[in-house]
Protein backbone atom coordinates (compact mmCIF):
# COMPACT_ATOMS: atom_id res chain seq x y z
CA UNK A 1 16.36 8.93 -22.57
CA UNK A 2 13.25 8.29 -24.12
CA UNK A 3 10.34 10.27 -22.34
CA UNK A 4 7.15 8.42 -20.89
CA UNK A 5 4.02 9.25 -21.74
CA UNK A 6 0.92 8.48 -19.13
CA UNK A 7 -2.28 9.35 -19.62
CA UNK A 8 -3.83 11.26 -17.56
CA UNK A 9 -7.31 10.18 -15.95
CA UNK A 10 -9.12 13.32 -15.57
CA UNK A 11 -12.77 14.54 -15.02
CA UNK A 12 -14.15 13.61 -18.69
CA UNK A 13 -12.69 9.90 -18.73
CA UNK A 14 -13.70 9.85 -15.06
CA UNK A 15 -17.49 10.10 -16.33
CA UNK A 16 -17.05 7.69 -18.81
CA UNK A 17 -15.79 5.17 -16.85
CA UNK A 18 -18.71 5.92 -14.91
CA UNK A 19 -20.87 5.94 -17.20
CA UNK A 20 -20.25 2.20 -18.35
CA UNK A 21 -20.20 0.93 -14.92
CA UNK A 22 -23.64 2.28 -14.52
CA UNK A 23 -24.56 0.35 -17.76
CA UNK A 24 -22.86 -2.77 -16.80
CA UNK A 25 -25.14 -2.83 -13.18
CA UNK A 26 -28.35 -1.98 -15.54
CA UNK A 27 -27.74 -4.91 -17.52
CA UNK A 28 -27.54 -6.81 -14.76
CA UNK A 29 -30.38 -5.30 -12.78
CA UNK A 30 -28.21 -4.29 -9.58
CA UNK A 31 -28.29 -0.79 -8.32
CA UNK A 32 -24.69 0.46 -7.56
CA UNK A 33 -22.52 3.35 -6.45
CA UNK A 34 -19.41 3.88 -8.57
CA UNK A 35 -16.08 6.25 -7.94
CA UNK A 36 -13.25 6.89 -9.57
CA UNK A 37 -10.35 8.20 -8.46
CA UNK A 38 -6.99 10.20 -9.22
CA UNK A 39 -3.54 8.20 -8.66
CA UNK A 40 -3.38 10.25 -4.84
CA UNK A 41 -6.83 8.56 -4.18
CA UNK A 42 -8.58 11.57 -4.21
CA UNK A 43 -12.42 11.83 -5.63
CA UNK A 44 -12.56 12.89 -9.05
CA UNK A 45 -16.10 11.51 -10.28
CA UNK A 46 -18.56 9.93 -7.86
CA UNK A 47 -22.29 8.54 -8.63
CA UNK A 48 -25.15 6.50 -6.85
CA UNK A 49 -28.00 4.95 -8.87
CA UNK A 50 -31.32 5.91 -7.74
CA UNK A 51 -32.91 3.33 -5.18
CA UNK A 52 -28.75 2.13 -4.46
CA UNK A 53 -27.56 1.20 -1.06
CA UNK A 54 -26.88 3.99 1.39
CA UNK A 55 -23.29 2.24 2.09
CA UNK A 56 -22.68 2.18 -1.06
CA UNK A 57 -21.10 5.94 -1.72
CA UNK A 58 -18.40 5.36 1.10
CA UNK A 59 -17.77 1.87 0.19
CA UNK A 60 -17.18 2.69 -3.46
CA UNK A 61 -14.91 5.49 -2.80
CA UNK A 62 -12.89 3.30 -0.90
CA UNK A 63 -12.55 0.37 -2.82
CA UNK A 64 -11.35 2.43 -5.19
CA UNK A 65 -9.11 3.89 -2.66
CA UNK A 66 -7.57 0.46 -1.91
CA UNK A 67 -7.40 -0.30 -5.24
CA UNK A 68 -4.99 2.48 -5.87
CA UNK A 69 -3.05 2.29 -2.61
CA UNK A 70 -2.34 -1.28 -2.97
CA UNK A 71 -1.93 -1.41 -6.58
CA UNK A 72 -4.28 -4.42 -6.80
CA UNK A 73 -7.82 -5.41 -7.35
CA UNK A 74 -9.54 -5.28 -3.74
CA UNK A 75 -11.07 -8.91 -4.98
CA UNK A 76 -6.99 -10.02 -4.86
CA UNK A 77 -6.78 -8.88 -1.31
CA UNK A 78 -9.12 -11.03 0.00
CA UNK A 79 -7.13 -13.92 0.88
CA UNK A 80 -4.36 -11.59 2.08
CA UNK A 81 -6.46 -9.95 4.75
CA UNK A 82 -7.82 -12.91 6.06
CA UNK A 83 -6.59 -14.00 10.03
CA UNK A 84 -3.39 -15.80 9.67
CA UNK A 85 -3.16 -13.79 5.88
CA UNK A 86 0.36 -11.57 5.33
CA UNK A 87 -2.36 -8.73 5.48
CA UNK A 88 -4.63 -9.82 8.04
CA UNK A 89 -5.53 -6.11 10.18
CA UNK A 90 -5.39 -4.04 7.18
CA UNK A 91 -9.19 -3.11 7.63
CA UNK A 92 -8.01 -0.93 10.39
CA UNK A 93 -5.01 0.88 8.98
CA UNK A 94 -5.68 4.20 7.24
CA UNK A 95 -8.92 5.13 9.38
CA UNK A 96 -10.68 1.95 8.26
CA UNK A 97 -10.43 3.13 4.54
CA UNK A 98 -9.24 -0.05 3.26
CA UNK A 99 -12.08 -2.17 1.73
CA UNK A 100 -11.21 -5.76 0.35
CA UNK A 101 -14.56 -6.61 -0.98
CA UNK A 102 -14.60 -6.92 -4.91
CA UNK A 103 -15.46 -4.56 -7.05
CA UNK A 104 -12.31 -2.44 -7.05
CA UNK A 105 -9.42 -2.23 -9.26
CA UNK A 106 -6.48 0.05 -10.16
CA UNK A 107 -6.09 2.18 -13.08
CA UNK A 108 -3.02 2.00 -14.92
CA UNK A 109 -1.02 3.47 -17.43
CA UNK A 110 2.55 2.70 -18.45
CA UNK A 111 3.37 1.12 -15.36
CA UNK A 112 2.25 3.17 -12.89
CA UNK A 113 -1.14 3.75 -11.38
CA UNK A 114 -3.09 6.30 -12.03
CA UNK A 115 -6.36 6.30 -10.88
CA UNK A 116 -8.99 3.30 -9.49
CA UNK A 117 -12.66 2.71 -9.83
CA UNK A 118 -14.95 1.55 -7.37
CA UNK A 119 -18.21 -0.23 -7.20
CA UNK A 120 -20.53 -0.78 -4.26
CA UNK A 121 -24.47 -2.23 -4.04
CA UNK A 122 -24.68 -5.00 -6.15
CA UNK A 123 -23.67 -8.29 -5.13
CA UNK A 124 -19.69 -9.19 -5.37
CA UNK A 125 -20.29 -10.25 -9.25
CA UNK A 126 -22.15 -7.73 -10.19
CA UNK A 127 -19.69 -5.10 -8.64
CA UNK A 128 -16.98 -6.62 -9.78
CA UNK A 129 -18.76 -6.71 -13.26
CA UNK A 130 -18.89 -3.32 -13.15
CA UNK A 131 -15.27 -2.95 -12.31
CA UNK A 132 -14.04 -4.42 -14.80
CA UNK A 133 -16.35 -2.96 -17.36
CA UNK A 134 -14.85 0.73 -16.44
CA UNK A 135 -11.47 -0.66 -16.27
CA UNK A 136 -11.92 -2.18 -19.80
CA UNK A 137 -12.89 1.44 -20.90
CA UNK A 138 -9.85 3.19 -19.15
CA UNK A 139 -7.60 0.68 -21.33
CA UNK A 140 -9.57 1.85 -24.43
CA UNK A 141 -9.75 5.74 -23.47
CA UNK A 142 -5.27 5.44 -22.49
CA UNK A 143 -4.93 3.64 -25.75
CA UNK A 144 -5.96 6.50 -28.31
């Protein structure tokens, strides 16, 4: 049986997914919150530009939350949770932790996930910008 090897998101890749997320919302002049997360949804790296929303630490955290509970970009949920949507009620399932505004996505590595990011405070591009910039860096970091 040939063995699987995942890579493991831990604090140092945390930060630099961070870290490039925080670039991303510079670049594009929004001030954000950002989390990522371990595959258990736990915190592992959190951080809030200076001047960003006050929501924006609890609404990163879970969007990257949902990200990894769902396996799914929250952005992708949308429709689902809408009334009349196979998902419609979610939002109050799990203590209200489920968040289905962009700017989350899931973190994976050789078919499982393993972690999620989260961004909160700019508008739903510009989170979702963000997003994708970390997640573009976790590919890179699992890769090597």
């Amino acid at each position: 049986m040939a063995r699987v090897t995942r890579f493991e998101l831990d604090l140092k890749a945390a930060q630099a997914l961070i870290a490039v997320a925080v670039q991303t919302a510079a670049d594009n002049d929004a001030l954000v919150s950002v989390a990522v997360v371990d595959g258990g949804g736990h915190l592992i790296a959190f951080a809030r530009m200076d001047g960003a929303e006050i929501a924006g630490p609890r609404l990163a955290t879970d969007k990257a939350y949902t990200a990894v509970a769902h396996r799914a970009a929250t952005a992708d949920l949308q429709q689902l949770v809408a009334p009349g949507g196979e998902l419609a009620g979610m939002y109050a399932a799990d203590a209200g932790r489920y968040i289905c505004f962009p700017g989350g996505h899931p973190l994976w590595s050789e078919n499982r996930v393993v972690g999620g990011v989260g961004v909160s405070g700019g508008t739903a591009e510009q989170d979702s910008a963000c997003a994708r910039s970390a997640h573009m860096m976790f590919d890179e970091l699992s890769r090597t």
